[in-house]
Protein backbone atom coordinates (compact mmCIF):
# COMPACT_ATOMS: atom_id res chain seq x y z
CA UNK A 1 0.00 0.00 0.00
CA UNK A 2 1.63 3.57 -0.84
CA UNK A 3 1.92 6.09 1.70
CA UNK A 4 0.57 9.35 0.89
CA UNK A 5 3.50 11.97 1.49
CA UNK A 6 1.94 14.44 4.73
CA UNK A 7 2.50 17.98 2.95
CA UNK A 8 1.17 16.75 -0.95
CA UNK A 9 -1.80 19.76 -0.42
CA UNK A 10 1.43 22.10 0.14
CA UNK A 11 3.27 20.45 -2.51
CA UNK A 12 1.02 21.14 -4.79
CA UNK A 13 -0.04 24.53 -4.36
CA UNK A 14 3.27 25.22 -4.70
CA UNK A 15 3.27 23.74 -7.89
CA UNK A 16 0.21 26.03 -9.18
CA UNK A 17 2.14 28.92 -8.06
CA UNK A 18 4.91 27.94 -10.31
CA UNK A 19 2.82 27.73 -13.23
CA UNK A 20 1.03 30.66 -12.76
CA UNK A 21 4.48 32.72 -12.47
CA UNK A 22 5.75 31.15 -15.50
CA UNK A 23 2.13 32.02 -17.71
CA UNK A 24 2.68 35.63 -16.14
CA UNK A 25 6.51 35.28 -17.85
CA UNK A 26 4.79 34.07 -20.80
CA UNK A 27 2.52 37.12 -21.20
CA UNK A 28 5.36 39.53 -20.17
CA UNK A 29 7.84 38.15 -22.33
CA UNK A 30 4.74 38.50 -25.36
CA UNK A 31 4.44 42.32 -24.35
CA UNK A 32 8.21 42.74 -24.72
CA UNK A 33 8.20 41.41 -27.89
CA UNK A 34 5.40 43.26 -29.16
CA UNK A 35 6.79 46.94 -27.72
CA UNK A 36 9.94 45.78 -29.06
CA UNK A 37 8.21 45.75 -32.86
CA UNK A 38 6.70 48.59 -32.29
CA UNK A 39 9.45 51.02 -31.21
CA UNK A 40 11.69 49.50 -34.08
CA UNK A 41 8.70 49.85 -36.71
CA UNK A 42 8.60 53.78 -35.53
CA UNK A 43 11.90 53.78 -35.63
CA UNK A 44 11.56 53.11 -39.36
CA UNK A 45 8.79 55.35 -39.84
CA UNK A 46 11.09 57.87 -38.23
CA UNK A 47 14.12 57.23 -40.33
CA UNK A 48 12.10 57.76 -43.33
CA UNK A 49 10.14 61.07 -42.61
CA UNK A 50 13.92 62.16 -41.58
CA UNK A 51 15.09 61.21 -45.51
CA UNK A 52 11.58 62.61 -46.94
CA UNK A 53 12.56 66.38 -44.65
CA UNK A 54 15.65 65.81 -46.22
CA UNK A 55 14.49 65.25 -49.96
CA UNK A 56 11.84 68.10 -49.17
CA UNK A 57 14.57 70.59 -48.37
CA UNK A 58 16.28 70.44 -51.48
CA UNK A 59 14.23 72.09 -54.28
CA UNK A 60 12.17 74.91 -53.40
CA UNK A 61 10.98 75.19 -49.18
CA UNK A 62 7.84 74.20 -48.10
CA UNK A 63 7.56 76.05 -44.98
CA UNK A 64 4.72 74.55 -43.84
CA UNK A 65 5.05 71.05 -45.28
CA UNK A 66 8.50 71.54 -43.61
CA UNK A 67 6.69 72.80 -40.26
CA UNK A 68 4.29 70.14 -40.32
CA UNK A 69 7.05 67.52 -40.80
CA UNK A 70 8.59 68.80 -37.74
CA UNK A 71 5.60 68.34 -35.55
CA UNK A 72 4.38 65.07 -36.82
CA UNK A 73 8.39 63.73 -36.12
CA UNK A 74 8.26 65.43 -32.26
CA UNK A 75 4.83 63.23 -31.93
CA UNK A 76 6.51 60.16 -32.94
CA UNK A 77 9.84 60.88 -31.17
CA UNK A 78 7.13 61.24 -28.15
CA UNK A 79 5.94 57.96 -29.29
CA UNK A 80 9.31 56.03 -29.34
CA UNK A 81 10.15 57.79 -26.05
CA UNK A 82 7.37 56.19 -23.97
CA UNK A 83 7.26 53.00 -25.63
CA UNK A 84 10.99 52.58 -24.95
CA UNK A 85 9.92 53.68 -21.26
CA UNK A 86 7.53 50.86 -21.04
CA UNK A 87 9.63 48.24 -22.85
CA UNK A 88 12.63 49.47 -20.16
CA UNK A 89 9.46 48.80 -17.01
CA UNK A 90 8.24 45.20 -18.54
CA UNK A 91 12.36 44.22 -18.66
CA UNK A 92 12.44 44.88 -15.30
CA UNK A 93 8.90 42.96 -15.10
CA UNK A 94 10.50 40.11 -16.61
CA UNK A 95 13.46 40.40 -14.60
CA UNK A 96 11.52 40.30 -11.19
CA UNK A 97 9.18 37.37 -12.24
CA UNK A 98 12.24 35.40 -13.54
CA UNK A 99 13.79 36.04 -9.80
CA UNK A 100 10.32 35.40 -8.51
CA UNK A 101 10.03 32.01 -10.36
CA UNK A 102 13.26 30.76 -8.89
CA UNK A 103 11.94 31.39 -5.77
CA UNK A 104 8.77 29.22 -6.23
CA UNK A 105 10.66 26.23 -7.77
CA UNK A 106 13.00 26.34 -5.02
CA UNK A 107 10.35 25.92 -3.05
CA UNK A 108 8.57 23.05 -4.65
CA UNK A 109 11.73 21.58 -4.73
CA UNK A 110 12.66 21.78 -0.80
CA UNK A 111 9.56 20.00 -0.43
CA UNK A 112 10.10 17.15 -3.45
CA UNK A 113 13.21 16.32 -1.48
CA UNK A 114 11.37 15.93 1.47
CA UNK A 115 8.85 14.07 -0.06
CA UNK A 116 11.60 11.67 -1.47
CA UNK A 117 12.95 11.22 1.91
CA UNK A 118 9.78 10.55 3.45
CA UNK A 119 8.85 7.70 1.17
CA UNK A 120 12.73 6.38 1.48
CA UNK A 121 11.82 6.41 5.32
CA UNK A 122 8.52 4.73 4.69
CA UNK A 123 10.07 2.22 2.28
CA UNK A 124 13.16 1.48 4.61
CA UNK A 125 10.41 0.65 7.50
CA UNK A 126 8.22 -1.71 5.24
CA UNK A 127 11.49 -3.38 4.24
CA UNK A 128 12.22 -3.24 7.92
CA UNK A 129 9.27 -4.95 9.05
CA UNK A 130 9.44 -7.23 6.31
CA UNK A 131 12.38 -8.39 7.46
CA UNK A 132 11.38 -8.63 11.24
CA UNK A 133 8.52 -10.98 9.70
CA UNK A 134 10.60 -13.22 8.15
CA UNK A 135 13.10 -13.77 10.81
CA UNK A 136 9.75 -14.61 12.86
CA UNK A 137 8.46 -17.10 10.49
CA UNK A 138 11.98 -18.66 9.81
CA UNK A 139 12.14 -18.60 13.72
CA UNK A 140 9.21 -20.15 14.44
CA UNK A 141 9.71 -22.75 11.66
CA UNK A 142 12.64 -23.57 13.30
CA UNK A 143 11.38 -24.28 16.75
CA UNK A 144 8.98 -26.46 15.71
CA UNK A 145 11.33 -28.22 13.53
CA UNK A 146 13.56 -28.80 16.52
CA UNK A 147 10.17 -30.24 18.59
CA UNK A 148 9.85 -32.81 16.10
C-alpha cells in the first residue's frame, strides 16, 4: 500500500504557483516582444520622414510642409520615447518574475526532497518490518522443527 506523502496539499499549491508565475513570464515576455516591434517599426517610420525632410529641403521650401514635418516627427519621437519607457518597465517585469520564479521552484523543490525522503523512510520501514517478519516465520519454523 503507498503512503501518501503528509505535505502533498502544500506540494502542490506550490506547484500552481509555479505555473502561474511562469504564464505571467509568458505574457510579459509576449508584451516585450510586441513593444519591441513597435518602437523598431517607428523607428523606421522615423528614419524615413527624416530622408523625406531631407528630400523636401532640397528644391524649393515648403515652410509649412516643412513645419508640419517637424511636428508630426516630435509626436513620434514622443511615441518612441514612452514606448521605450515601457519596454525598459516590462524588462524589469520580466526580470523580477524570472527572480520570482526561482523562488517558487525552489520551493517546490525543498519539499520534493522531502517528499523523497519521506517515502525512502517509509520504504526502509516496510522493508524493515518485512524483514522482522521473516526472521519470525523462519524462527518459528525452526522451533517447531527442533520439537519434532
Amino acid at each position: 500500500m503507498a503512503k501518501s506523502f503528509s505535505l502533498q496539499s502544500v506540494l502542490s499549491i506550490r506547484e500552481r504557483a509555479v505555473e502561474l508565475l511562469e504564464m505571467q513570464l509568458a505574457g510579459l515576455l509576449a508584451e516585450e516582444r510586441e513593444l519591441k516591434m513597435r518602437v523598431e517599426q517607428l523607428q523606421r517610420i522615423e528614419h524615413g520622414m527624416f530622408v523625406g525632410l531631407a528630400r523636401q529641403q532640397l528644391g524649393v521650401l515648403d515652410l509649412p510642409f516643412i513645419e508640419q514635418v517637424r511636428w508630426q516627427l516630435l509626436n513620434l519621437q514622443k511615441q518612441i520615447r514612452d514606448h521605450t519607457r515601457r519596454l525598459l518597465d516590462v524588462e524589469a517585469q520580466i526580470e523580477a518574475k524570472r527572480k520570482e520564479i526561482i523562488r517558487a521552484e525552489q520551493a517546490k523543490e525543498t519539499l520534493e526532497k522531502l517528499k523523497e525522503h519521506e517515502m525512502e523512510a517509509w520504504a526502509a520501514e516496510i522493508a524493515r518490518r518485512e524483514a522482522v517478519e521473516r526472521d519470525d516465520q523462519y524462527i518459528a519454523r525452526a522451533y517447531h522443527m527442533n520439537r519434532e
